[in-house]
C-alpha atoms as a PDB file:
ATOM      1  CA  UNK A   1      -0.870  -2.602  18.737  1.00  0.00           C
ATOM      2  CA  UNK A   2      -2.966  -0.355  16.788  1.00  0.00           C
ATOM      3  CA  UNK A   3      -0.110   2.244  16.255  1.00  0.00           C
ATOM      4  CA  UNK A   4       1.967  -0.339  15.071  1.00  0.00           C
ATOM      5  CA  UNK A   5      -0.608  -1.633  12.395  1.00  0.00           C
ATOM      6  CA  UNK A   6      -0.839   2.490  11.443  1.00  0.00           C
ATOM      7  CA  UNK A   7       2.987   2.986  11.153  1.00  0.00           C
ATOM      8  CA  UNK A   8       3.326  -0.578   8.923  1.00  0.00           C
ATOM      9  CA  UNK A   9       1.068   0.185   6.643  1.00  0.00           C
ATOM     10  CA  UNK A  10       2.497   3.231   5.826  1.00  0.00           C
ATOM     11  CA  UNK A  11       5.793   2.529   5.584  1.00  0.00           C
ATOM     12  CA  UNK A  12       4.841  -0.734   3.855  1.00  0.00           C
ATOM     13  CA  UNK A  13       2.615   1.614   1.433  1.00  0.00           C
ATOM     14  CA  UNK A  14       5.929   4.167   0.519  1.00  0.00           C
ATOM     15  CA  UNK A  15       7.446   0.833   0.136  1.00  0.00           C
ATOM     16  CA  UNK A  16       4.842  -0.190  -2.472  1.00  0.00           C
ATOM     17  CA  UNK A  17       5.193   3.184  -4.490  1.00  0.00           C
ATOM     18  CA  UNK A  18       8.635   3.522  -4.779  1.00  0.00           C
ATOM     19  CA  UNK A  19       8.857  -0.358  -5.707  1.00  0.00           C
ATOM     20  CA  UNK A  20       6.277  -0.114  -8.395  1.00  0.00           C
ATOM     21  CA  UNK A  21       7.629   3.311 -10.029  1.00  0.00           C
ATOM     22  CA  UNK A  22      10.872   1.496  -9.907  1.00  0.00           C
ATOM     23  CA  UNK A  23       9.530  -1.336 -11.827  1.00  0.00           C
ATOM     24  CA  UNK A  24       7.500   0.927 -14.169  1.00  0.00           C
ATOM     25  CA  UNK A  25      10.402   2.789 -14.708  1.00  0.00           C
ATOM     26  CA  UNK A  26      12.383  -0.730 -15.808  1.00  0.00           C
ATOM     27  CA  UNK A  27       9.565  -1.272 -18.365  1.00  0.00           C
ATOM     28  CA  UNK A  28       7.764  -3.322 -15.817  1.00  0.00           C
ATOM     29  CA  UNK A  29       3.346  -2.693 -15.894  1.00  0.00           C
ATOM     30  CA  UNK A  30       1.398  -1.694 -13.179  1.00  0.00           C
ATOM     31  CA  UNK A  31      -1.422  -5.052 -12.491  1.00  0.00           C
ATOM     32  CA  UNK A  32      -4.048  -3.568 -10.509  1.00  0.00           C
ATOM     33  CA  UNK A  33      -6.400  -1.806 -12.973  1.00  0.00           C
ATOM     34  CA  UNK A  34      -7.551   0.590 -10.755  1.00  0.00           C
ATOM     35  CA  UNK A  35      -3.621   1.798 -10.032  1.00  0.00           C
ATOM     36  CA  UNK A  36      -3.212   1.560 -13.443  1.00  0.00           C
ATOM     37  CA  UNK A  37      -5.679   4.342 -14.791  1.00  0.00           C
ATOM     38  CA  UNK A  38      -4.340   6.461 -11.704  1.00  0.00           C
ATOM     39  CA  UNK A  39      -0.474   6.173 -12.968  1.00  0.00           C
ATOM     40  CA  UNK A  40      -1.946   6.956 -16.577  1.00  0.00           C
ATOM     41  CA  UNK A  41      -3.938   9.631 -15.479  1.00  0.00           C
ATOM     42  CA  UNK A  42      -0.674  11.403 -13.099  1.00  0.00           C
ATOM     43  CA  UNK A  43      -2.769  10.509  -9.927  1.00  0.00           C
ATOM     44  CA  UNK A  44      -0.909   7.783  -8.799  1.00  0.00           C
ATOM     45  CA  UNK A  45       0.814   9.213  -5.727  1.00  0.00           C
ATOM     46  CA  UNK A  46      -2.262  11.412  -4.454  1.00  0.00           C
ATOM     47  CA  UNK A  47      -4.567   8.569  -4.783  1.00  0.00           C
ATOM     48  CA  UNK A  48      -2.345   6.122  -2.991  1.00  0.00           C
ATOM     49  CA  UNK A  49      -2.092   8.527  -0.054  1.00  0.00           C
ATOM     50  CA  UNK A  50      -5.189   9.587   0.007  1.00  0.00           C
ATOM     51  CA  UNK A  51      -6.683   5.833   0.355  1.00  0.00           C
ATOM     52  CA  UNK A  52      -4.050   4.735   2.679  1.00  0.00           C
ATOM     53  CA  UNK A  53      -4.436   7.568   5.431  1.00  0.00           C
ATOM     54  CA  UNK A  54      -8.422   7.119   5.094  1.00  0.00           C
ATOM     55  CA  UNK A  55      -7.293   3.404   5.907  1.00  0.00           C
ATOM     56  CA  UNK A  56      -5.049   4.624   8.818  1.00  0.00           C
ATOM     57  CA  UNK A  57      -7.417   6.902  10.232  1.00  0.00           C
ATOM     58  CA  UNK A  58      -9.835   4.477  10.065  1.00  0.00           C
ATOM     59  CA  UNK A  59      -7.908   1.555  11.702  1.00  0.00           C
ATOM     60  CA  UNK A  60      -7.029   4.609  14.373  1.00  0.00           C
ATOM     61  CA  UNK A  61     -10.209   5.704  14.910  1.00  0.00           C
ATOM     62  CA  UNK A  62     -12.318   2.568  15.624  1.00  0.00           C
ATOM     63  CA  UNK A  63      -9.419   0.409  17.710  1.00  0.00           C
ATOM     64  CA  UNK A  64     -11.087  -2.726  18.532  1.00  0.00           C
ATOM     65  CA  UNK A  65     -10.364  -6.569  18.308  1.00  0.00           C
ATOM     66  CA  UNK A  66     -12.382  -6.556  14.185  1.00  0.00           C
ATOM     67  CA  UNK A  67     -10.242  -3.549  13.201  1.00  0.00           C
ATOM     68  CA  UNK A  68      -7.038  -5.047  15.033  1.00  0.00           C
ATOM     69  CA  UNK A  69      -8.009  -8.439  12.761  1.00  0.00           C
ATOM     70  CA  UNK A  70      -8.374  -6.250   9.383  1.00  0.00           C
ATOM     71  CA  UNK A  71      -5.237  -4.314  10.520  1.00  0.00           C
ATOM     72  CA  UNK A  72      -3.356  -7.094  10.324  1.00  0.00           C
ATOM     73  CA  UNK A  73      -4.548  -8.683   7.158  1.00  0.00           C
ATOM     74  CA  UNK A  74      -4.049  -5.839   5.239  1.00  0.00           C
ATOM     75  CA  UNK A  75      -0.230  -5.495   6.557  1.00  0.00           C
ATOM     76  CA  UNK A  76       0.131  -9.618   5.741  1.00  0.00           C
ATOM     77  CA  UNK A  77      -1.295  -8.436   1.911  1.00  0.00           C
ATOM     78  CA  UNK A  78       1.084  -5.408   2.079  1.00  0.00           C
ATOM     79  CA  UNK A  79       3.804  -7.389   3.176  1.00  0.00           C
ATOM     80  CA  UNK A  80       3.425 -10.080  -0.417  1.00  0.00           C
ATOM     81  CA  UNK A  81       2.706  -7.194  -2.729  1.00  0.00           C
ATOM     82  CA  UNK A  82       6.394  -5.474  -1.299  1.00  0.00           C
ATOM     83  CA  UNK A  83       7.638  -8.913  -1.241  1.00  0.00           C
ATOM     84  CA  UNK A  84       6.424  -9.828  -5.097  1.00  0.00           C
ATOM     85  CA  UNK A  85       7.632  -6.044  -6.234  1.00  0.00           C
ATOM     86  CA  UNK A  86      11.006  -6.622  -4.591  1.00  0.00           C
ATOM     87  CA  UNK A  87      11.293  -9.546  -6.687  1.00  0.00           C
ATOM     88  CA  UNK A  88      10.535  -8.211  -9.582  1.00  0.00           C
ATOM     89  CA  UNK A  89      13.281  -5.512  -8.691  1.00  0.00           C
ATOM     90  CA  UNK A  90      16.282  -8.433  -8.106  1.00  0.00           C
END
């Protein structure tokens, strides 16, 4: 279960980038403040990995029924913000 958490939320996460530099690159504006000053800055992609393998490893690392629980909330939050860029795309 845990490895399947790990491998959804990072495909769910390349998802997410290439969604929002599609949308950015439509005209569309980035709504998470934090993401935004990364995109200004260039630091977009590094920063987006970076946070999302410490996530991984983390989730990896400490396997139990909490982490499993948190594992799965941030896929269901992953899962709307792909959903809600999508949309934005169609």
């Amino acid at each position: 279960m845990i490895v399947a958490i790990c491998i959804a939320i990072l495909v769910l996460n390349i998802l997410d980038y290439l969604t929002t530099r599609k949308i950015l690159k439509n005209g569309g504006v980035e709504l998470n403040p934090i993401m935004k000053w990364c995109i200004e800055k260039n630091l977009f992609m590094p920063v987006k990995s970076i946070l999302t393998l410490f996530v991984v490893g983390l989730i990896y690392f400490f396997r139990n029924n909490y982490v499993v629980i948190a594992g799965l909330v941030i896929v269901v939050g992953y899962v709307w913000i792909v959903w809600h860029n999508w949309r934005q795309l169609t």
